[in-house]
Protein backbone atom coordinates (compact mmCIF):
# COMPACT_ATOMS: atom_id res chain seq x y z
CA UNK A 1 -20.19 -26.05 -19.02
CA UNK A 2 -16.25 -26.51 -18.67
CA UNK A 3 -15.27 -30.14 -19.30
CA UNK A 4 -12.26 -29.56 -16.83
CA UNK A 5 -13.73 -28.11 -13.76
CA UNK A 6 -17.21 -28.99 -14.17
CA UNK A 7 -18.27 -25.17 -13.60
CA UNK A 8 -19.97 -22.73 -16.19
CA UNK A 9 -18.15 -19.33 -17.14
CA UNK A 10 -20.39 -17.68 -14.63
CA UNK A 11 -19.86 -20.04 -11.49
CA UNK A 12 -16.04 -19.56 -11.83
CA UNK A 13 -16.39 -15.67 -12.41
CA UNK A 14 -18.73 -15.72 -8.98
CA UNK A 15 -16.60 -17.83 -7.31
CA UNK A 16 -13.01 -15.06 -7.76
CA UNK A 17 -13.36 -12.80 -4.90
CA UNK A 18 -13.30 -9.08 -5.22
CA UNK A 19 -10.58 -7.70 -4.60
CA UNK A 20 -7.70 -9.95 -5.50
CA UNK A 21 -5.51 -10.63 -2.54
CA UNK A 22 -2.54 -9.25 -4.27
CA UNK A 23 -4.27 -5.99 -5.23
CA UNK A 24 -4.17 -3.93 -2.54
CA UNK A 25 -0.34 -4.58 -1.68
CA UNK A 26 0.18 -3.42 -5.47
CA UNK A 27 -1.87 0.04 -4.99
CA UNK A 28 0.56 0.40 -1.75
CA UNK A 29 3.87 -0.36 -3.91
CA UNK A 30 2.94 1.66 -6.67
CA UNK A 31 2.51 4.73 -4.76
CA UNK A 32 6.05 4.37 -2.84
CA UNK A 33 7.83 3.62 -6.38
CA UNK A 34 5.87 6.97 -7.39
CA UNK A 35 7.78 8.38 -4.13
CA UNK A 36 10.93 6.87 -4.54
CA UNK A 37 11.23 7.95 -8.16
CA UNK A 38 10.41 11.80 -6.90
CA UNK A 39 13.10 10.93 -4.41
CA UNK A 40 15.79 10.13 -6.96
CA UNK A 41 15.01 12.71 -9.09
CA UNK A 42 15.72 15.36 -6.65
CA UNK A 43 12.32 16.20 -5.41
CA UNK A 44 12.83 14.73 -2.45
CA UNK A 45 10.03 16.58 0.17
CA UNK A 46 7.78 15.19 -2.64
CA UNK A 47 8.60 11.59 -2.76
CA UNK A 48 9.01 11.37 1.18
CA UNK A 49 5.29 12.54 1.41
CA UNK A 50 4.39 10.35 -1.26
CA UNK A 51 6.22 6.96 0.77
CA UNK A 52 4.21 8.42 3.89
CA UNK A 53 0.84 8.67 2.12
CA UNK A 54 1.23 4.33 1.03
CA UNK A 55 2.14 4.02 4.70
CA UNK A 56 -1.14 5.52 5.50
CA UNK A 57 -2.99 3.94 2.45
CA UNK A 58 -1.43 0.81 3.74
CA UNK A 59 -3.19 1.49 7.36
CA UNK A 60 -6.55 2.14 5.62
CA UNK A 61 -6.62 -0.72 3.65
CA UNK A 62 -5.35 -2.82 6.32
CA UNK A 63 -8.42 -1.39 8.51
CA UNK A 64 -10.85 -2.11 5.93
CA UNK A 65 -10.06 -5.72 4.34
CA UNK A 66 -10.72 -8.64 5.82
CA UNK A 67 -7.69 -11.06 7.20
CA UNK A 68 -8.56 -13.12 3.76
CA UNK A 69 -8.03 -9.93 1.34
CA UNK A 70 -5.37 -7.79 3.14
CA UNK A 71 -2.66 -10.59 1.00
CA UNK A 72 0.43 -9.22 2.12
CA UNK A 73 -0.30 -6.07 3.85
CA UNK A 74 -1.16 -8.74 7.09
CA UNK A 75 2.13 -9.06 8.67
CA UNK A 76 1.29 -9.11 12.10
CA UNK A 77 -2.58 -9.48 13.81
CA UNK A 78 -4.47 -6.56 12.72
CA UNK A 79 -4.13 -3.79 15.13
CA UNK A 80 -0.67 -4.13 15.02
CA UNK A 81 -0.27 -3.30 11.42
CA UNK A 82 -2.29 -0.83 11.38
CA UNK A 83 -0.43 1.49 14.56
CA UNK A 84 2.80 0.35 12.64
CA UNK A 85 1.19 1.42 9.13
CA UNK A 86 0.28 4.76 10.98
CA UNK A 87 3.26 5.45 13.39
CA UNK A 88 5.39 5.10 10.07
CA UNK A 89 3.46 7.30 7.61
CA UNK A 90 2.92 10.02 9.98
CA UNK A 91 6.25 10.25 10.88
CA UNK A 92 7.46 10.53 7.51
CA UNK A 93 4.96 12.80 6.97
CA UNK A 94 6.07 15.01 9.84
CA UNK A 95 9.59 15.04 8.28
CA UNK A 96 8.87 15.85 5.04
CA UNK A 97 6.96 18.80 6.28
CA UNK A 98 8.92 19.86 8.47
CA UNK A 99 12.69 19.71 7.08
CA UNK A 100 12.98 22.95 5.22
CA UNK A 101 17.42 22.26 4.15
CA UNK A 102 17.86 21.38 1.02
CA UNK A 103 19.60 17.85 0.91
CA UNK A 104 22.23 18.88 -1.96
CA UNK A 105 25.31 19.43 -1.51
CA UNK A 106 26.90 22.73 -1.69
């Protein structure tokens, strides 16, 4: 038993929730540095549809959490993240599909 806290190993390990609060905003960042890298190294249809796809992981996580978990994908109440989350990854996902011009300059 801990002197400090009065709690055994396994009382503090069962008391940490699952997931961390700050997880899920860190799976949603690391895939939009993924994109922005592909961005700045001139594959840019690649890193747009990579920034869409965390805007749409961001929605799915946001729909599945709990208010307690979501850490700092809650912004707003819930169903307004999400139809933000999903207006915003689909329509980058529309444009990186659909914009065929190369955006070099020639």
């Amino acid at each position: 038993m801990s002197v400090r806290s009065g709690r055994t190993g396994e009382q503090r390990r069962a008391a940490r929730p699952w997931p961390p609060v700050w997880l899920p905003a860190v799976f949603v960042y690391a895939i939009a540095a993924t994109g922005m890298v592909r961005v700045l190294t001139q594959h840019w249809r690649e890193g747009a549809a990579l920034l869409a796809g965390s805007m749409l992981a961001a929605a799915v996580l946001r729909a599945l959490l709990p208010e307690d978990r979501a850490g700092l994908l809650a912004v707003r109440g819930k169903v307004i993240d999400i139809a933000i989350y999903l207006v915003l990854g689909l329509v980058t996902l529309a444009f990186a599909v659909t914009i065929t011009r190369s955006l070099t300059v020639s």
